[in-house]
N, C-alpha and C. Protein backbone atom coordinates (compact mmCIF):
# COMPACT_ATOMS: atom_id res chain seq x y z
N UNK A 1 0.85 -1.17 0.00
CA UNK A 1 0.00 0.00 0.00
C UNK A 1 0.90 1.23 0.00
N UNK A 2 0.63 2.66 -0.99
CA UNK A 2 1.40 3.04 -0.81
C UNK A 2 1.18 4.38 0.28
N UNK A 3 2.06 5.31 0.42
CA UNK A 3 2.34 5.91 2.05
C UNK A 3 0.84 6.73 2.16
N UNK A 4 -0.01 7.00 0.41
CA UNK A 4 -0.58 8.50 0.52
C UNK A 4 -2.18 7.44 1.17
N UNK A 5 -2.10 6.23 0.91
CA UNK A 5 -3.01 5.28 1.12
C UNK A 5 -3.35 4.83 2.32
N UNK A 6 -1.50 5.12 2.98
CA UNK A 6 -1.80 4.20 4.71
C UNK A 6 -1.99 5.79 5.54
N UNK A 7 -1.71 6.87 4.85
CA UNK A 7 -1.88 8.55 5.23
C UNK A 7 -3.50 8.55 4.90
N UNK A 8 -4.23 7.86 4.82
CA UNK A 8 -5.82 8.04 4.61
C UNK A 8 -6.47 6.83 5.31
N UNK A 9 -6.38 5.51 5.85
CA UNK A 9 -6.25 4.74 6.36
C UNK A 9 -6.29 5.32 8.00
N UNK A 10 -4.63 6.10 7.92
CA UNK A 10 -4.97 5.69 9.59
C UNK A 10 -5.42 7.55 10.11
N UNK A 11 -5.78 8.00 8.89
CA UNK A 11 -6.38 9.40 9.52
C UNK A 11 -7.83 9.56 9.60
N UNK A 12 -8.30 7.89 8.72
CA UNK A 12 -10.11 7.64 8.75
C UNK A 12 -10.06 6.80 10.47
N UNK A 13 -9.30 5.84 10.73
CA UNK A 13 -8.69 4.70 11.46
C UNK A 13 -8.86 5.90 13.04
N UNK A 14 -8.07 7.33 12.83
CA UNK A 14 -8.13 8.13 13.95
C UNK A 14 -9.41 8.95 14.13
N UNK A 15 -10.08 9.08 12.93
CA UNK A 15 -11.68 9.83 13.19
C UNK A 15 -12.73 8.77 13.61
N UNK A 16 -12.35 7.57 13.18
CA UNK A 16 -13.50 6.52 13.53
C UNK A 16 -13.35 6.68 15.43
N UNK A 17 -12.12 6.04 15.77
CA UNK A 17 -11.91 6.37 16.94
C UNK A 17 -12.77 7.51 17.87
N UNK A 18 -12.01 8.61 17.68
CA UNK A 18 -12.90 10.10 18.41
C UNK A 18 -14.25 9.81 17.86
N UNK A 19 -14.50 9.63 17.12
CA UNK A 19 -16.68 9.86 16.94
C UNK A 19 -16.79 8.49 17.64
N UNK A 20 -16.30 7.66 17.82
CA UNK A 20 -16.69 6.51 19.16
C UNK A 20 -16.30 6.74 20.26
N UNK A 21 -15.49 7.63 20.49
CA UNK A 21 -15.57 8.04 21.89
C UNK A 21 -16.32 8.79 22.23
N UNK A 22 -16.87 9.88 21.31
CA UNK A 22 -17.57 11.02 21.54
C UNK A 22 -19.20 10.99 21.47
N UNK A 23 -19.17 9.78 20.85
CA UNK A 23 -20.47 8.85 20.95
C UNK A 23 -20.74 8.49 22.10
N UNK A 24 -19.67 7.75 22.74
CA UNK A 24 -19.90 6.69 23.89
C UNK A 24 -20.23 7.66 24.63
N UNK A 25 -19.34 8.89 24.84
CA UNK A 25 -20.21 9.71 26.36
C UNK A 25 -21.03 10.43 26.23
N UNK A 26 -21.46 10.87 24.59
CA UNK A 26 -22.98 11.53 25.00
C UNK A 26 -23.79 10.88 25.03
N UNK A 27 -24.19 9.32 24.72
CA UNK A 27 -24.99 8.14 24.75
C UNK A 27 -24.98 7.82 26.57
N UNK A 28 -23.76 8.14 27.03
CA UNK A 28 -23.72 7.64 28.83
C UNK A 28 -24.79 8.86 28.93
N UNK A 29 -24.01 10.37 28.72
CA UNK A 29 -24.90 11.73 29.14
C UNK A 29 -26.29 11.32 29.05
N UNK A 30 -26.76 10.98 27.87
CA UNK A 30 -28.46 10.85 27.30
C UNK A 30 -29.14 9.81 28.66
N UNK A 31 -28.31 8.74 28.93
CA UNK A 31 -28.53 7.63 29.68
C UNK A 31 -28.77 8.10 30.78
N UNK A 32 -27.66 9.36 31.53
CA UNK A 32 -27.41 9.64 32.85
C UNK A 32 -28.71 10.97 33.09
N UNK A 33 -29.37 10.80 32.32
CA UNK A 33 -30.24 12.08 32.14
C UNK A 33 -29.17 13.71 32.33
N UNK A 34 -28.24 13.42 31.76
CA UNK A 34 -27.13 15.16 31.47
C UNK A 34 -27.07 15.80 30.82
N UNK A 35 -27.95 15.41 29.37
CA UNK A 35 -28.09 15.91 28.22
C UNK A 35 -29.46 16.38 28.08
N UNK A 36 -30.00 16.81 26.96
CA UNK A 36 -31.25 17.24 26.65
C UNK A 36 -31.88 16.15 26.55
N UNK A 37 -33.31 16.30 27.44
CA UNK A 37 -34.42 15.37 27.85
C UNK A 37 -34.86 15.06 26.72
N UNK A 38 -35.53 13.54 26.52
CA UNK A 38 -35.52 13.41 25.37
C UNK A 38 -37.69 13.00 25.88
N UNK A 39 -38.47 12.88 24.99
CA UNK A 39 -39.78 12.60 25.32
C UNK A 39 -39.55 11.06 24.68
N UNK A 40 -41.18 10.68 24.86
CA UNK A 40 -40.74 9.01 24.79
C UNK A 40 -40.97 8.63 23.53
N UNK A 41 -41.76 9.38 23.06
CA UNK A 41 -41.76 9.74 21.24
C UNK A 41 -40.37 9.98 20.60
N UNK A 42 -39.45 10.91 21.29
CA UNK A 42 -38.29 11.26 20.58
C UNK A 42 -37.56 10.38 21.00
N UNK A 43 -37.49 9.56 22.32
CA UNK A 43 -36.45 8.18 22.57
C UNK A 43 -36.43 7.69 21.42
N UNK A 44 -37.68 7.08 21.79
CA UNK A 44 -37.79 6.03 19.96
C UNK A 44 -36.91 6.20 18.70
N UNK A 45 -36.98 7.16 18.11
CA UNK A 45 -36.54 8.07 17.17
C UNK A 45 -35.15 7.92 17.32
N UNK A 46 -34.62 8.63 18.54
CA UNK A 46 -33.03 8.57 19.07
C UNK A 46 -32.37 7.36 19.07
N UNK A 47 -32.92 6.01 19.30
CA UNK A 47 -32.14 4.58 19.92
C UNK A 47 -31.94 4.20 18.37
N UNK A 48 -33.20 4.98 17.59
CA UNK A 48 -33.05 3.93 16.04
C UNK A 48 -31.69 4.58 15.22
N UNK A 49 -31.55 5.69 15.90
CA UNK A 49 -30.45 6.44 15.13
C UNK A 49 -29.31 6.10 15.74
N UNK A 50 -29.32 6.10 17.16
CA UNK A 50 -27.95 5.49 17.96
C UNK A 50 -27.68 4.26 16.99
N UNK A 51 -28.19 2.94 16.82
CA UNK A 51 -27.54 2.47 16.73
C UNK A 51 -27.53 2.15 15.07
N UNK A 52 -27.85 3.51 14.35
CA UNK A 52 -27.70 3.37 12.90
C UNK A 52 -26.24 4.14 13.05
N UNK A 53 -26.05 4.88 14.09
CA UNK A 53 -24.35 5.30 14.37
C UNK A 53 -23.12 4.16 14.70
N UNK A 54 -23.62 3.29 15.32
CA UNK A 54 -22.97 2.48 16.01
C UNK A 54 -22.48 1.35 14.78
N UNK A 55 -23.58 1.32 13.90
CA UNK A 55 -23.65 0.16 12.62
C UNK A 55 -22.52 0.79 12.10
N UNK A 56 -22.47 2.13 11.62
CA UNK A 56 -21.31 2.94 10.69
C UNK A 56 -20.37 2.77 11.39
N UNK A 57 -19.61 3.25 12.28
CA UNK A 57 -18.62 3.08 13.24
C UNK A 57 -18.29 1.53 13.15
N UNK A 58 -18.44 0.72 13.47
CA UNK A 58 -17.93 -0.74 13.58
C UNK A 58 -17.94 -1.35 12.48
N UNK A 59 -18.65 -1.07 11.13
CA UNK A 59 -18.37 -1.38 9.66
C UNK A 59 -17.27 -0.99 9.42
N UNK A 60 -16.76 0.33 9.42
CA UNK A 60 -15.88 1.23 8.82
C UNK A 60 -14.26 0.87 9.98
N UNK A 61 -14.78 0.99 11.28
CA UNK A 61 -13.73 -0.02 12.18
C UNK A 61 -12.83 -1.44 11.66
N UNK A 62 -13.78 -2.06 11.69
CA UNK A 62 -13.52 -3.28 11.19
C UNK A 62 -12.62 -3.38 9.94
N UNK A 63 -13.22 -2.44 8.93
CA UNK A 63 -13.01 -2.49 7.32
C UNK A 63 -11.77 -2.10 8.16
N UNK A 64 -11.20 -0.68 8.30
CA UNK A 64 -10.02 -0.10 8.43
C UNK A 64 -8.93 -1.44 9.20
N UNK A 65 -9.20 -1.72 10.04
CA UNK A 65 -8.61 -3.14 11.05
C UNK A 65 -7.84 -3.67 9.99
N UNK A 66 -8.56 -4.42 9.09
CA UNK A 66 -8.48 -5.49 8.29
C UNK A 66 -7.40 -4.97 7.20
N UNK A 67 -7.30 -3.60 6.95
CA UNK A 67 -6.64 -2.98 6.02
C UNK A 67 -5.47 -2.90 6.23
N UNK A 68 -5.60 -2.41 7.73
CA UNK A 68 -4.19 -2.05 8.11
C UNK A 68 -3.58 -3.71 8.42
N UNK A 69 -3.72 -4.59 9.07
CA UNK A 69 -3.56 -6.05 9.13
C UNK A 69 -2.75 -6.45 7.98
N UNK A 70 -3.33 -5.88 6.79
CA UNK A 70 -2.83 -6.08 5.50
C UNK A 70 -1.66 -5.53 5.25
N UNK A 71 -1.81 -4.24 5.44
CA UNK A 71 -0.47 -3.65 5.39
C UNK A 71 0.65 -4.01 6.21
N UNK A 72 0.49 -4.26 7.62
CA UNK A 72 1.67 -5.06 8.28
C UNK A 72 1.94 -6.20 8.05
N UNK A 73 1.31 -6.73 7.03
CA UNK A 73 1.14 -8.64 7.23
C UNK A 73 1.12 -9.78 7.53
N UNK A 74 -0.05 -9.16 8.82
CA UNK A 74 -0.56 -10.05 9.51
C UNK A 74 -1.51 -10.33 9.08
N UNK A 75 -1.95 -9.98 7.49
CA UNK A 75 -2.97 -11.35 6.75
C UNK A 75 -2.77 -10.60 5.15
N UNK A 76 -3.03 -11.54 4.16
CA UNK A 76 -3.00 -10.85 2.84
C UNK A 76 -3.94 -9.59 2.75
N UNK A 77 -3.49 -9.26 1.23
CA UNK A 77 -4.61 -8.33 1.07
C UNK A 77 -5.78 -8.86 0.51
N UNK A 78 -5.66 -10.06 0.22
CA UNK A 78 -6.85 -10.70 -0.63
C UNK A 78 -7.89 -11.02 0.90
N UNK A 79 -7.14 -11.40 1.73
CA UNK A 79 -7.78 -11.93 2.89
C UNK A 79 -8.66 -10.46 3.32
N UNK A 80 -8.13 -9.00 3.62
CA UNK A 80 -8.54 -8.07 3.87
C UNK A 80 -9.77 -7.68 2.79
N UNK A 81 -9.35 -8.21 1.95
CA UNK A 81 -10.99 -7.72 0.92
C UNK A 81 -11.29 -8.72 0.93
N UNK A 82 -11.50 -9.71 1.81
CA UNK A 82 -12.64 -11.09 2.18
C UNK A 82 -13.79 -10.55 2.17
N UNK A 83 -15.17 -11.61 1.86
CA UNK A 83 -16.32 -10.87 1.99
C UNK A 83 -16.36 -10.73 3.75
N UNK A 84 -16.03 -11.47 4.04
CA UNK A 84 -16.05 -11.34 5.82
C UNK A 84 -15.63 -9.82 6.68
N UNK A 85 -14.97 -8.95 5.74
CA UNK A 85 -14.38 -7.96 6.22
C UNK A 85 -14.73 -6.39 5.43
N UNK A 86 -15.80 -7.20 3.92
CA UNK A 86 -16.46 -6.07 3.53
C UNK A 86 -17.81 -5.20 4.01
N UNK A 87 -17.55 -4.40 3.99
CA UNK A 87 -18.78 -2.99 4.22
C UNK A 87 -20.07 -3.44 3.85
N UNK A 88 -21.09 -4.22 5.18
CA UNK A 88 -22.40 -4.67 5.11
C UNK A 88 -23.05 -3.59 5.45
N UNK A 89 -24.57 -4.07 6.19
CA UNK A 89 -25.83 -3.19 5.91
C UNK A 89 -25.85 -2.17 5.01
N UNK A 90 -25.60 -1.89 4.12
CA UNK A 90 -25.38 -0.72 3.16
C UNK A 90 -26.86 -0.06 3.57
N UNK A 91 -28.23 -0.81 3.46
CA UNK A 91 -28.85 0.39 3.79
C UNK A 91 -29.22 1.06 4.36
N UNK A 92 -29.03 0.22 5.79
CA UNK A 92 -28.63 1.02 6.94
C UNK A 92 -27.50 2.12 7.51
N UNK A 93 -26.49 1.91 6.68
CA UNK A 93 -25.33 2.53 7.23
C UNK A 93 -25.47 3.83 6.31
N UNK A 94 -25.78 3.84 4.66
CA UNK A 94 -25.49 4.49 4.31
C UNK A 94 -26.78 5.85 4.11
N UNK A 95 -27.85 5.07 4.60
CA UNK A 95 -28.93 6.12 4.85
C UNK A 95 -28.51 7.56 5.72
N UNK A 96 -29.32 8.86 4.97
CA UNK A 96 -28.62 9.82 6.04
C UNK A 96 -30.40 9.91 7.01
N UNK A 97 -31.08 9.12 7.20
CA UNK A 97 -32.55 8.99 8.26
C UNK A 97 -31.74 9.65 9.27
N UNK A 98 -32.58 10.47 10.08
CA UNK A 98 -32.42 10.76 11.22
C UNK A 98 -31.25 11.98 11.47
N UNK A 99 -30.62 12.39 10.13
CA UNK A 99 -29.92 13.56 10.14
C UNK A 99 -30.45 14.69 10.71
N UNK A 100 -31.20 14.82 9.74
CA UNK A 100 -32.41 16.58 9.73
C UNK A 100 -33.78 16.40 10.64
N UNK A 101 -33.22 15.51 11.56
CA UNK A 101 -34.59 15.16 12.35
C UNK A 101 -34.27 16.29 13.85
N UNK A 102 -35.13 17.41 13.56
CA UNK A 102 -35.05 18.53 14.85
C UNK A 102 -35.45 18.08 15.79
N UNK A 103 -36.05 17.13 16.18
CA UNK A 103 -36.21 16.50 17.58
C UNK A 103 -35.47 15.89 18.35
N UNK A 104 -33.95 15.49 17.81
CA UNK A 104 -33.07 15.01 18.23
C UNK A 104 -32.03 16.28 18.35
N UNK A 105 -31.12 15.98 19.69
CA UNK A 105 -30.08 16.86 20.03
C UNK A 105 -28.97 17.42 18.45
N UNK A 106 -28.83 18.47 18.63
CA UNK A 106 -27.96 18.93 17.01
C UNK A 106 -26.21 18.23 17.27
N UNK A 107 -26.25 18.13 18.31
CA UNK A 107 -24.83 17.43 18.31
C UNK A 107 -24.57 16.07 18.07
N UNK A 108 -25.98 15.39 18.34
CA UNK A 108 -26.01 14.06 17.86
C UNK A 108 -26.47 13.61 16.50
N UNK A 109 -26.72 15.07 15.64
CA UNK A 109 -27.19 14.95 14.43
C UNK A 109 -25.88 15.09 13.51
N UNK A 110 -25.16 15.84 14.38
CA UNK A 110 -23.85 16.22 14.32
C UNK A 110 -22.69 14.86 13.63
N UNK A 111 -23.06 14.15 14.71
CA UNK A 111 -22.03 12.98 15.12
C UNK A 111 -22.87 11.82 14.02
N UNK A 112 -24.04 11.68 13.25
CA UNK A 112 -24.68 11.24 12.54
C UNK A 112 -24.36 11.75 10.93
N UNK A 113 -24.23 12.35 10.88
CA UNK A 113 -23.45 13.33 9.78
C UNK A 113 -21.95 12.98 9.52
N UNK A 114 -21.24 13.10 9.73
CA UNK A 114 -19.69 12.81 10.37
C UNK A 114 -19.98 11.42 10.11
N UNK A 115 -20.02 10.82 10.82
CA UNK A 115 -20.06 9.14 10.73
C UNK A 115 -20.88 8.68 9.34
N UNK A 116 -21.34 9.35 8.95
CA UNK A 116 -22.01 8.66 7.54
C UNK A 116 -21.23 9.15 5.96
N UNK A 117 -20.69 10.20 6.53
CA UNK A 117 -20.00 10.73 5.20
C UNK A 117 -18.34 9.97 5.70
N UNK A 118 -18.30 9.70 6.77
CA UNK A 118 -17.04 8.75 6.81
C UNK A 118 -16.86 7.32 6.07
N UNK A 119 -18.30 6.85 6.33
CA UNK A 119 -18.78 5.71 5.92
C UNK A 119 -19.00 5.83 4.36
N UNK A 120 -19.22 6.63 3.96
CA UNK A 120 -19.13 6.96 2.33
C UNK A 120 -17.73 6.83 1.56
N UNK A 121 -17.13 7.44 2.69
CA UNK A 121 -15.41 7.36 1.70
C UNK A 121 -14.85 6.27 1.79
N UNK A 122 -15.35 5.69 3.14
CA UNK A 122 -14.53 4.38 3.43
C UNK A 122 -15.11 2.88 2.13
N UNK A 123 -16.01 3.41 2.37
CA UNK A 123 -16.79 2.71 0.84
C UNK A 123 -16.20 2.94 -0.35
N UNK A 124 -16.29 4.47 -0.77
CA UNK A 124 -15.72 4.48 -1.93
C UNK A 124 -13.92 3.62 -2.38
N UNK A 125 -13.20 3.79 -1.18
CA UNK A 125 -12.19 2.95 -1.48
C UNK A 125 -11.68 1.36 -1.37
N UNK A 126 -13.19 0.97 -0.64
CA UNK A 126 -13.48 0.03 -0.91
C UNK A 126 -14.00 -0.52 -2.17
N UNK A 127 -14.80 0.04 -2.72
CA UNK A 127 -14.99 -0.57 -4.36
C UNK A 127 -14.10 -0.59 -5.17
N UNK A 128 -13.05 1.04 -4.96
CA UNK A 128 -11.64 0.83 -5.91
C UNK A 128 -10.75 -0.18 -5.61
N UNK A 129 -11.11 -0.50 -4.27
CA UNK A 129 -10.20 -1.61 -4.15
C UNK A 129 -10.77 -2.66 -4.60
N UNK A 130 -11.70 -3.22 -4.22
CA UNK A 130 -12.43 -4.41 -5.21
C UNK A 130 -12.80 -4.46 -6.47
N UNK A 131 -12.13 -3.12 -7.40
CA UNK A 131 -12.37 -3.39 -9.00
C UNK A 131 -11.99 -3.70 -9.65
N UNK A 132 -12.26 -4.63 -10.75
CA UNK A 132 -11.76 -5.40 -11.70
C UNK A 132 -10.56 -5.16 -12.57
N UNK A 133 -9.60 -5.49 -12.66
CA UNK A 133 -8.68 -5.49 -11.31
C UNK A 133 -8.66 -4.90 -10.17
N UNK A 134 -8.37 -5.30 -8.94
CA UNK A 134 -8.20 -4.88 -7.57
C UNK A 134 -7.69 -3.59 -8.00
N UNK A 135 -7.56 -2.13 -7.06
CA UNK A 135 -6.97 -1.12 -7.61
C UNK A 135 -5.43 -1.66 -7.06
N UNK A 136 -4.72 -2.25 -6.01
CA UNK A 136 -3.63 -2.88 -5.75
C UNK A 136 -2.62 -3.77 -7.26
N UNK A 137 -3.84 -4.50 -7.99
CA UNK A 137 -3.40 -4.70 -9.12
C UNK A 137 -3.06 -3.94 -10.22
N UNK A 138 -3.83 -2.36 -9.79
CA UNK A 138 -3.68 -1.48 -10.94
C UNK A 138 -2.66 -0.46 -11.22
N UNK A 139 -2.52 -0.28 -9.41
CA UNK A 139 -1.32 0.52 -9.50
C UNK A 139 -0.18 0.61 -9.15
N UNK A 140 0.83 1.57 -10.08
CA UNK A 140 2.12 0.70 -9.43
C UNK A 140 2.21 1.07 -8.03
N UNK A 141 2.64 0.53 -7.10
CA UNK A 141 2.99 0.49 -5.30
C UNK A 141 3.50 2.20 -4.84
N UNK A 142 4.25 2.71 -5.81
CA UNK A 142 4.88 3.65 -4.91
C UNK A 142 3.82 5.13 -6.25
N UNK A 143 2.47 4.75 -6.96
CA UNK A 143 1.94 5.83 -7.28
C UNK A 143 1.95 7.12 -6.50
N UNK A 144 1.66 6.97 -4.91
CA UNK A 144 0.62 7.88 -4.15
C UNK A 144 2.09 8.45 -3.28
N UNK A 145 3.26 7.54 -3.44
CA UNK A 145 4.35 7.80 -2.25
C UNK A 145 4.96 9.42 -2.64
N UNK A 146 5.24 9.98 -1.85
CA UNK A 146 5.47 11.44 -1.99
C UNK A 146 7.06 11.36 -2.42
């Protein structure tokens, strides 16, 4: 992989991170009643979106895992574009539901936003990588190296 590849890798690899952390404690806040009260109409609404966040985050986790694995080689790259390690629920993950929904906190619409357009790119280089030829097959190794 070359450097401009593992320079996009582990700077998606470091945003997945922070929006799961930043998830995890306003999801404790919402829990701990610290955040904006939610009604039991807008719970509903909120849990379906939590964990349409949580789906993006651990797709895009995983995918990245498997990538980098590859790159140290601690498994091929063929193994890393296993179907086992490709980008599921697509229509869950890649739906933007529950973005523009004003009944939910703007910071968690926030963090819904962010995580889905993450989930978009991480996709998109996922298909270049799975295209006929692999893009690994297409290009030479040191294209992207500065």
């Amino acid at each position: 992989m070359g450097n401009r590849t593992m320079m996009f890798l582990e700077r998606s690899l470091s945003e997945t991170m922070t929006l799961l952390e930043e998830s995890r404690v306003f999801l404790a806040r919402v829990e701990a009643g610290e955040e904006e009260s939610l009604t039991e109409g807008r719970r509903m609404g909120f849990h379906a979106a939590s964990m349409r966040l949580a789906a993006r985050l651990s797709e895009v986790m995983c995918w990245l895992l498997a990538q980098k694995a590859a790159d140290s080689g601690e498994m091929t790259p063929e193994q890393a574009l296993s179907p086992a390690f490709a980008l599921s629920n697509l229509d869950v993950c890649a739906s933007a539901e529950g973005e523009e929904d004003e009944s939910l906190p703007e910071r968690f619409r926030g963090m819904m936003r962010q995580s889905r357009i993450l989930y978009e790119r991480v996709k998109r280089l996922d298909e270049q990588m799975r295209g006929d030829p692999p893009l690994a097959l297409r290009l030479p190794e040191d294209l992207f190296d500065a």
